[in-house]
PDB file of N, CA and C in Angstrom:
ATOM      1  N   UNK A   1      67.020 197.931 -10.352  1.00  0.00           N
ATOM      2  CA  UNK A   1      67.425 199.178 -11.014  1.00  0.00           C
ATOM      3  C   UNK A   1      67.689 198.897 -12.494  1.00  0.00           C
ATOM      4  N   UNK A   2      67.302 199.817 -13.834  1.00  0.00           N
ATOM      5  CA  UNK A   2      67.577 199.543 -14.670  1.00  0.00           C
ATOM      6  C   UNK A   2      68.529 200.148 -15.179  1.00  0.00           C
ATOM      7  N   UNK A   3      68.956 199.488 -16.613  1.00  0.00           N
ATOM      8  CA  UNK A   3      70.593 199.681 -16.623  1.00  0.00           C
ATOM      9  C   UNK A   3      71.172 201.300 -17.296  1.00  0.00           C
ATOM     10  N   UNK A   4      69.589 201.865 -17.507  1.00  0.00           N
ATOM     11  CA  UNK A   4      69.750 203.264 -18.064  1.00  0.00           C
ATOM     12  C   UNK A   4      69.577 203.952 -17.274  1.00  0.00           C
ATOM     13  N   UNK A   5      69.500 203.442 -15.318  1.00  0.00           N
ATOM     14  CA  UNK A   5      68.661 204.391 -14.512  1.00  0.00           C
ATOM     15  C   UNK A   5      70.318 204.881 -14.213  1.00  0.00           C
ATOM     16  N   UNK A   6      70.578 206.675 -13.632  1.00  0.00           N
ATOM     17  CA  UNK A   6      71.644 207.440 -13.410  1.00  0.00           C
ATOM     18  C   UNK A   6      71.866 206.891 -12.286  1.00  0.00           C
ATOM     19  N   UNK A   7      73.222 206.756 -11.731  1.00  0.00           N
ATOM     20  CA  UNK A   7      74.324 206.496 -11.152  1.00  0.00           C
ATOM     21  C   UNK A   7      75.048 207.465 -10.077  1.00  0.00           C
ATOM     22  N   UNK A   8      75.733 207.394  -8.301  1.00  0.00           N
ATOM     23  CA  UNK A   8      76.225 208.235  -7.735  1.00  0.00           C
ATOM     24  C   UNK A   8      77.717 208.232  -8.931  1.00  0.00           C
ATOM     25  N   UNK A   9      77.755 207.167 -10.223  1.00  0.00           N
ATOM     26  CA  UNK A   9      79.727 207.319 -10.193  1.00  0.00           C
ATOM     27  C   UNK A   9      79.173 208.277 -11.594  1.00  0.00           C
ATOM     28  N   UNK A  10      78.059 208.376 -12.395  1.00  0.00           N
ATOM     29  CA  UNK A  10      78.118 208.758 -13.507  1.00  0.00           C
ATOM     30  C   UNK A  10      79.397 209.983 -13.728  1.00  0.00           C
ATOM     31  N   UNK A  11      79.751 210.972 -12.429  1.00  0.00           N
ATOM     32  CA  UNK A  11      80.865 211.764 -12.738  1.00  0.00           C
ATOM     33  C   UNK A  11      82.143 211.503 -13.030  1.00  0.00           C
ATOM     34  N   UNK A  12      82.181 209.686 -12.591  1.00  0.00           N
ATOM     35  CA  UNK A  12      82.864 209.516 -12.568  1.00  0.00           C
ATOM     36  C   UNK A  12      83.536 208.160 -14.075  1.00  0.00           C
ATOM     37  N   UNK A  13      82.814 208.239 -14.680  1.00  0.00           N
ATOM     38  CA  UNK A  13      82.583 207.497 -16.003  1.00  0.00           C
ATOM     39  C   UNK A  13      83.773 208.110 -17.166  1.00  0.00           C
ATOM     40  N   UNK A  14      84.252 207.013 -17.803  1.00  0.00           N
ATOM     41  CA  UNK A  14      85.396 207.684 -18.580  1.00  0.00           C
ATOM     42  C   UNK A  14      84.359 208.260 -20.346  1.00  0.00           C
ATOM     43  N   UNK A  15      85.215 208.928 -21.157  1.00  0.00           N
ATOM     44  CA  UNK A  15      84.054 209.500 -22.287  1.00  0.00           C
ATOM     45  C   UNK A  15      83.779 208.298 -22.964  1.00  0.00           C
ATOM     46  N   UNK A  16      84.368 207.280 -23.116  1.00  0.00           N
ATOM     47  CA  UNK A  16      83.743 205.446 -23.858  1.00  0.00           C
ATOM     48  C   UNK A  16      82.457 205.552 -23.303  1.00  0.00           C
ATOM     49  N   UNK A  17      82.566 205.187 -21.831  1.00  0.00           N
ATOM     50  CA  UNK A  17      81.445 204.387 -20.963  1.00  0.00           C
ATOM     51  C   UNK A  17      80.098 205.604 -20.862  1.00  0.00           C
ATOM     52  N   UNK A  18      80.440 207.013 -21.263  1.00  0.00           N
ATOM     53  CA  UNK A  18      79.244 207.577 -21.152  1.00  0.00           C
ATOM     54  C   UNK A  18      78.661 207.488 -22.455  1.00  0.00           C
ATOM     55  N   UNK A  19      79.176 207.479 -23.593  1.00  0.00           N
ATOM     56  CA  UNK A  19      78.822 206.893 -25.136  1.00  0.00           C
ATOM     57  C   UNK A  19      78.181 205.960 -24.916  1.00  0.00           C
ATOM     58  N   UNK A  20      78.952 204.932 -24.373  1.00  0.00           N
ATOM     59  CA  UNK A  20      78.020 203.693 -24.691  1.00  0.00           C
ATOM     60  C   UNK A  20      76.724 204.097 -23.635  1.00  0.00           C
ATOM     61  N   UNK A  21      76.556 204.563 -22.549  1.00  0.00           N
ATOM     62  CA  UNK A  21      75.484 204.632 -21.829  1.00  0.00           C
ATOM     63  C   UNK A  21      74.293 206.102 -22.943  1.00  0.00           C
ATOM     64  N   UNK A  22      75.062 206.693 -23.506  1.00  0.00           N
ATOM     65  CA  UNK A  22      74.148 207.487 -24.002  1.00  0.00           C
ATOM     66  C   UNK A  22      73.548 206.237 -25.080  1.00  0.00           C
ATOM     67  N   UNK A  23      74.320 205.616 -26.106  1.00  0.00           N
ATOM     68  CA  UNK A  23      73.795 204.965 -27.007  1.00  0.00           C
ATOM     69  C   UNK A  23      72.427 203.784 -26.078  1.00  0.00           C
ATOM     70  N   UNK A  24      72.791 203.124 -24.800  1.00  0.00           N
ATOM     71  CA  UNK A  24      71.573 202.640 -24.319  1.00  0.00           C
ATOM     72  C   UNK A  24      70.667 203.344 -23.641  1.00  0.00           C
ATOM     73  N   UNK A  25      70.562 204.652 -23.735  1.00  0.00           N
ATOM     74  CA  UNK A  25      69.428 205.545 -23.711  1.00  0.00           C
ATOM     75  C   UNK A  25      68.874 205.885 -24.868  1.00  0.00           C
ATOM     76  N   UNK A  26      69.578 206.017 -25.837  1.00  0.00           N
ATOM     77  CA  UNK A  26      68.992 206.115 -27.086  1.00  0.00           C
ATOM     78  C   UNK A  26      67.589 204.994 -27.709  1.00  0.00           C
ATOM     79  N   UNK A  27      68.479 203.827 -27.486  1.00  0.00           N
ATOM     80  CA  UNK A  27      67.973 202.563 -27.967  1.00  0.00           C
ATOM     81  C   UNK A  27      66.005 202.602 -26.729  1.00  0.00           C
ATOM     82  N   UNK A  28      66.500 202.880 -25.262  1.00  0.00           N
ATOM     83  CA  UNK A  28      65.132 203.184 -24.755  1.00  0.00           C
ATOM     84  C   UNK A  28      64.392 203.948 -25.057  1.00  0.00           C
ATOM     85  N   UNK A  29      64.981 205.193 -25.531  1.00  0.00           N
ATOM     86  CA  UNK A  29      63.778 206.012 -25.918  1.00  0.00           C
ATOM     87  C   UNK A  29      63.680 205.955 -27.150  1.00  0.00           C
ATOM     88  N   UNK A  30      64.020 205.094 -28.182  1.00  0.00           N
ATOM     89  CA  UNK A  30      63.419 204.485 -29.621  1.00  0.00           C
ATOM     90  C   UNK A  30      62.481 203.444 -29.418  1.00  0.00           C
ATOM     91  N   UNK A  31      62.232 202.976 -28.374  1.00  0.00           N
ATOM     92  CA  UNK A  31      62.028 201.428 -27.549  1.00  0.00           C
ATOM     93  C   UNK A  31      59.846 202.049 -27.849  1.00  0.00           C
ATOM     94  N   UNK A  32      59.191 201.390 -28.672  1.00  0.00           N
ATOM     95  CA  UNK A  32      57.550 201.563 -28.849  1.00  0.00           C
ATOM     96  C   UNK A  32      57.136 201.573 -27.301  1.00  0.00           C
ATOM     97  N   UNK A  33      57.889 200.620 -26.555  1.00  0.00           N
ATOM     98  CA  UNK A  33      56.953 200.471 -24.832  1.00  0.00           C
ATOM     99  C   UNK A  33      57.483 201.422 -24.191  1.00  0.00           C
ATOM    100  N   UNK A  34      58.748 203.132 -24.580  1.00  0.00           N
ATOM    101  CA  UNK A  34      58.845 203.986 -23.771  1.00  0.00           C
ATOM    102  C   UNK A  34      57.949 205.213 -23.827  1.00  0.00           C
ATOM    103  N   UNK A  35      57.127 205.250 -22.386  1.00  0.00           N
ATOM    104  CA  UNK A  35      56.103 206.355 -22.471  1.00  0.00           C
ATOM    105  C   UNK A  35      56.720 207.808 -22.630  1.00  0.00           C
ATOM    106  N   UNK A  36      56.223 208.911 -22.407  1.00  0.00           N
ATOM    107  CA  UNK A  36      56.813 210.224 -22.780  1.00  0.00           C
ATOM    108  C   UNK A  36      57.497 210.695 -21.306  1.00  0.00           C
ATOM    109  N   UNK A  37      56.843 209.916 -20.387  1.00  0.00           N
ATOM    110  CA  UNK A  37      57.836 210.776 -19.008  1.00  0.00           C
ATOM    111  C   UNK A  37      58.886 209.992 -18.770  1.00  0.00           C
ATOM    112  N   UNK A  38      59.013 208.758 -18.974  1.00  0.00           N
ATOM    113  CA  UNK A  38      59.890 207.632 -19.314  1.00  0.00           C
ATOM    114  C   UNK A  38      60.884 208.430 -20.225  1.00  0.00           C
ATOM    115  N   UNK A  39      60.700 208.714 -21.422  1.00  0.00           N
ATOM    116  CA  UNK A  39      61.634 209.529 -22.296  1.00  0.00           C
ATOM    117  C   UNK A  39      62.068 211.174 -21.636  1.00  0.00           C
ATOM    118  N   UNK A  40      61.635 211.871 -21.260  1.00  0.00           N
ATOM    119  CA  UNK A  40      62.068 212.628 -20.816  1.00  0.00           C
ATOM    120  C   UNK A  40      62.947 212.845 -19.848  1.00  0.00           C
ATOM    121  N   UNK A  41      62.707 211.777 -18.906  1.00  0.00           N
ATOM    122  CA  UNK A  41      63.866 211.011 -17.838  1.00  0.00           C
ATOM    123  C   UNK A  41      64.781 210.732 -17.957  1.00  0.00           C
ATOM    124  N   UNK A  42      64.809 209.683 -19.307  1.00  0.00           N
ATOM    125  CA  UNK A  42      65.951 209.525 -20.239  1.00  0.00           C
ATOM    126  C   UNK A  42      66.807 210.252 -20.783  1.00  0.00           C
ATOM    127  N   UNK A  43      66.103 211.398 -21.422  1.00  0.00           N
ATOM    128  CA  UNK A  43      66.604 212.379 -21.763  1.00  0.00           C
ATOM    129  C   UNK A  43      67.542 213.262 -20.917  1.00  0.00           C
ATOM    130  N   UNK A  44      66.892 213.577 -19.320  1.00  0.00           N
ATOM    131  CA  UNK A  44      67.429 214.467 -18.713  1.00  0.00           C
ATOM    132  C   UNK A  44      69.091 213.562 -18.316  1.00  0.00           C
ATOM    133  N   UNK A  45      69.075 212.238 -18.295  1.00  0.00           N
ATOM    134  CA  UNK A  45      69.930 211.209 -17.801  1.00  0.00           C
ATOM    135  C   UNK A  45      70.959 211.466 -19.286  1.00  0.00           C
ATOM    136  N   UNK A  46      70.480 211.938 -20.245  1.00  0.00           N
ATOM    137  CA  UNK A  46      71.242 211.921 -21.620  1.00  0.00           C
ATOM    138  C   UNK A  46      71.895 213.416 -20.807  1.00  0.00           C
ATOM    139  N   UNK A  47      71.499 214.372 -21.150  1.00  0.00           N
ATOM    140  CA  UNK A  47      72.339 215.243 -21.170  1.00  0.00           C
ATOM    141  C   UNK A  47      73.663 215.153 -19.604  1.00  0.00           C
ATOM    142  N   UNK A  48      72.951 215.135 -19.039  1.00  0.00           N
ATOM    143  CA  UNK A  48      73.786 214.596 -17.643  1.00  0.00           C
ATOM    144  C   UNK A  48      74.999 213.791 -18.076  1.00  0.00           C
ATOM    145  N   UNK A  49      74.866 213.163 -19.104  1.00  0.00           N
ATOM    146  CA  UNK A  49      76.224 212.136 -19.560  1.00  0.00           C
ATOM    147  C   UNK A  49      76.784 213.081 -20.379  1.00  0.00           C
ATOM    148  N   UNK A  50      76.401 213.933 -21.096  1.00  0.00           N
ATOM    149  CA  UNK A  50      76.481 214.608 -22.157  1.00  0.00           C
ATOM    150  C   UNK A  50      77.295 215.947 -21.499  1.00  0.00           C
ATOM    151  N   UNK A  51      77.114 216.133 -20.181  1.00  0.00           N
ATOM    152  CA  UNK A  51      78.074 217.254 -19.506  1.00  0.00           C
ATOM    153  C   UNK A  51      79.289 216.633 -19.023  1.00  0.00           C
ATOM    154  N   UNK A  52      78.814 215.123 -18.368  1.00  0.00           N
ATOM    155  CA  UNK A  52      80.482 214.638 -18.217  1.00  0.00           C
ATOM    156  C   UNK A  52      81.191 214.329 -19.266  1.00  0.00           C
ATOM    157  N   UNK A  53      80.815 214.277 -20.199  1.00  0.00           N
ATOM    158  CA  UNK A  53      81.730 213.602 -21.707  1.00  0.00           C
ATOM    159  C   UNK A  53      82.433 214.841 -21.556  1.00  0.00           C
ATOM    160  N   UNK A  54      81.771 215.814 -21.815  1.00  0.00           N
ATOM    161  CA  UNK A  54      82.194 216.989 -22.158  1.00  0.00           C
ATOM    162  C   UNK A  54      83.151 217.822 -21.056  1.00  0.00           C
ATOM    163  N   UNK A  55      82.858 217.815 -20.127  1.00  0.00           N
ATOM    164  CA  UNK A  55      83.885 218.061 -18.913  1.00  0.00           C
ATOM    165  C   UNK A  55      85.084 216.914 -19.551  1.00  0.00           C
ATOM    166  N   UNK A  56      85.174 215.681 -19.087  1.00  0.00           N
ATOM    167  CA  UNK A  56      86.536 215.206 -19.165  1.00  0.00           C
ATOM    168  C   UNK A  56      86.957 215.577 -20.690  1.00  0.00           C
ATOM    169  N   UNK A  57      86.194 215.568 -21.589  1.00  0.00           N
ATOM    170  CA  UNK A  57      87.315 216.088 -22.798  1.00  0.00           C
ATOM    171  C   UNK A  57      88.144 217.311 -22.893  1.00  0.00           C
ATOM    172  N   UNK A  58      86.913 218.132 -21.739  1.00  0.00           N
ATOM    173  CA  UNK A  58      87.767 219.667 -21.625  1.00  0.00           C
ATOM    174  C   UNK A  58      88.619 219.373 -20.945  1.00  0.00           C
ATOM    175  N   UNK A  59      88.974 219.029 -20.368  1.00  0.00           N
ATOM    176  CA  UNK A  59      90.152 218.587 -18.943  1.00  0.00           C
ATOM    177  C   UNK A  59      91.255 218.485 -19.786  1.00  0.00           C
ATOM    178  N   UNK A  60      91.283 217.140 -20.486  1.00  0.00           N
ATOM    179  CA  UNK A  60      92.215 216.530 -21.289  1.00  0.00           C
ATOM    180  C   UNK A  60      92.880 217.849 -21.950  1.00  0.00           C
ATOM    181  N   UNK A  61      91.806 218.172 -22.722  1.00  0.00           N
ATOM    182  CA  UNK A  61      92.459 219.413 -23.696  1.00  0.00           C
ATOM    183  C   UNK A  61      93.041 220.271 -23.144  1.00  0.00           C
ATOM    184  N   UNK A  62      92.771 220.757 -22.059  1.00  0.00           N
ATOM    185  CA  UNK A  62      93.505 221.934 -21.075  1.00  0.00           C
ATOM    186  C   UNK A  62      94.985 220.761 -20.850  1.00  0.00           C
ATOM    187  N   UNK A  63      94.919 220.036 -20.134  1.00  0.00           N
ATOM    188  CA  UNK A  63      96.047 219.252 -19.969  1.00  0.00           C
ATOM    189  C   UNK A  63      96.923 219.087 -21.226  1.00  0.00           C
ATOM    190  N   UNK A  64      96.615 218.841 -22.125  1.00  0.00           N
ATOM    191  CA  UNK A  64      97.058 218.723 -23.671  1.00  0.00           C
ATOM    192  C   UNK A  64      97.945 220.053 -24.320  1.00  0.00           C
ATOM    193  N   UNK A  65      96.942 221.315 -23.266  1.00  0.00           N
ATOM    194  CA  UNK A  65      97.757 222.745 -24.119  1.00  0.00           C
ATOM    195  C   UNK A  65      98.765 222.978 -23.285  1.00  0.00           C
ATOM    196  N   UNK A  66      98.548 222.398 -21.586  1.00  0.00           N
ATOM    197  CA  UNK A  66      99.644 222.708 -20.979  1.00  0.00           C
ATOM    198  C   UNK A  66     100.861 222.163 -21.116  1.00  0.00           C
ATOM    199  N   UNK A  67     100.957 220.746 -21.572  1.00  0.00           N
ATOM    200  CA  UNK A  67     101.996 220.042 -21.934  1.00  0.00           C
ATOM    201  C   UNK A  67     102.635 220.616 -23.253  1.00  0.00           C
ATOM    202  N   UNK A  68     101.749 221.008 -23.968  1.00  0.00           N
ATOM    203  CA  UNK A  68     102.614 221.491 -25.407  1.00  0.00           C
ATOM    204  C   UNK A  68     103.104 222.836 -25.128  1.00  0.00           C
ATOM    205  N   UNK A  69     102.727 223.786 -23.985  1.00  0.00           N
ATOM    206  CA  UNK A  69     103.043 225.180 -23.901  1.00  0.00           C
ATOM    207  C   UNK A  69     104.454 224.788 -23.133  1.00  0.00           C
ATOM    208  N   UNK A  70     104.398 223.962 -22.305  1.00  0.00           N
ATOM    209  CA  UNK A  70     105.555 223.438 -21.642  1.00  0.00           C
ATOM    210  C   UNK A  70     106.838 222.755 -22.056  1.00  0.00           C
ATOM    211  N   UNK A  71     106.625 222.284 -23.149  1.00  0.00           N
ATOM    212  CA  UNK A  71     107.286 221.375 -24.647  1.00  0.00           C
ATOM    213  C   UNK A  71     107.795 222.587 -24.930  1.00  0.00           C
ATOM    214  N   UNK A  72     106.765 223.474 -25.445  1.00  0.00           N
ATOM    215  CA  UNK A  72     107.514 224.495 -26.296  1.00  0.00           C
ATOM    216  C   UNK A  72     108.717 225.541 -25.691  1.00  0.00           C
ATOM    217  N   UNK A  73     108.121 226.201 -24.446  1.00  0.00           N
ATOM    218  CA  UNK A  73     109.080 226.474 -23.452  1.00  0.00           C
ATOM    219  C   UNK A  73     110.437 226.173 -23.721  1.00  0.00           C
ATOM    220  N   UNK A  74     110.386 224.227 -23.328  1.00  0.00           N
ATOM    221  CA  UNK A  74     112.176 224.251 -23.148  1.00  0.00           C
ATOM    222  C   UNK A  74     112.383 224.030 -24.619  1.00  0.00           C
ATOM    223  N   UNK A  75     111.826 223.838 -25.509  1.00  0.00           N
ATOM    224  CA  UNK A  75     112.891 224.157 -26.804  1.00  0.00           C
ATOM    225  C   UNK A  75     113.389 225.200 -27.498  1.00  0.00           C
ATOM    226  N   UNK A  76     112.301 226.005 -26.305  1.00  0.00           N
ATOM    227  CA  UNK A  76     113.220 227.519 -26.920  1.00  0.00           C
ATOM    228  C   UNK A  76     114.290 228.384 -25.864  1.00  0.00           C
TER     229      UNK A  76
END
């Protein structure tokens, strides 16, 4: 298996480890020996990382407004 091929944990990848996995998809599909269905594969494997980044940052942030709405609460 290669090391850009998608994963059952990819949902489960923190937003570092999908960066760095997007950046070694990048580097393959800059790669002269990647053909076009090869890249497109890649690609579809890019955005796929590109929804979990984006899910756990939304998470965080929801978690982030609830703690400060909750902060704010008891100081008033």
């Amino acid at each position: 298996m290669k090391k850009t091929d998608m994963t059952q944990e990819e949902g489960r990848l923190s937003v570092e480890e999908c960066f760095d996995r997007l950046e070694e998809l990048l580097s393959s599909m800059e790669s002269d020996k990647t053909g076009l269905e090869e890249t497109f594969r890649l690609y579809e494997q890019g955005l796929k990382l590109l929804k979990t980044a984006s899910e756990s940052i939304n998470s965080v942030e929801k978690q982030i407004r609830i703690l400060n709405e909750e902060e704010q609460h008891e100081l008033h």
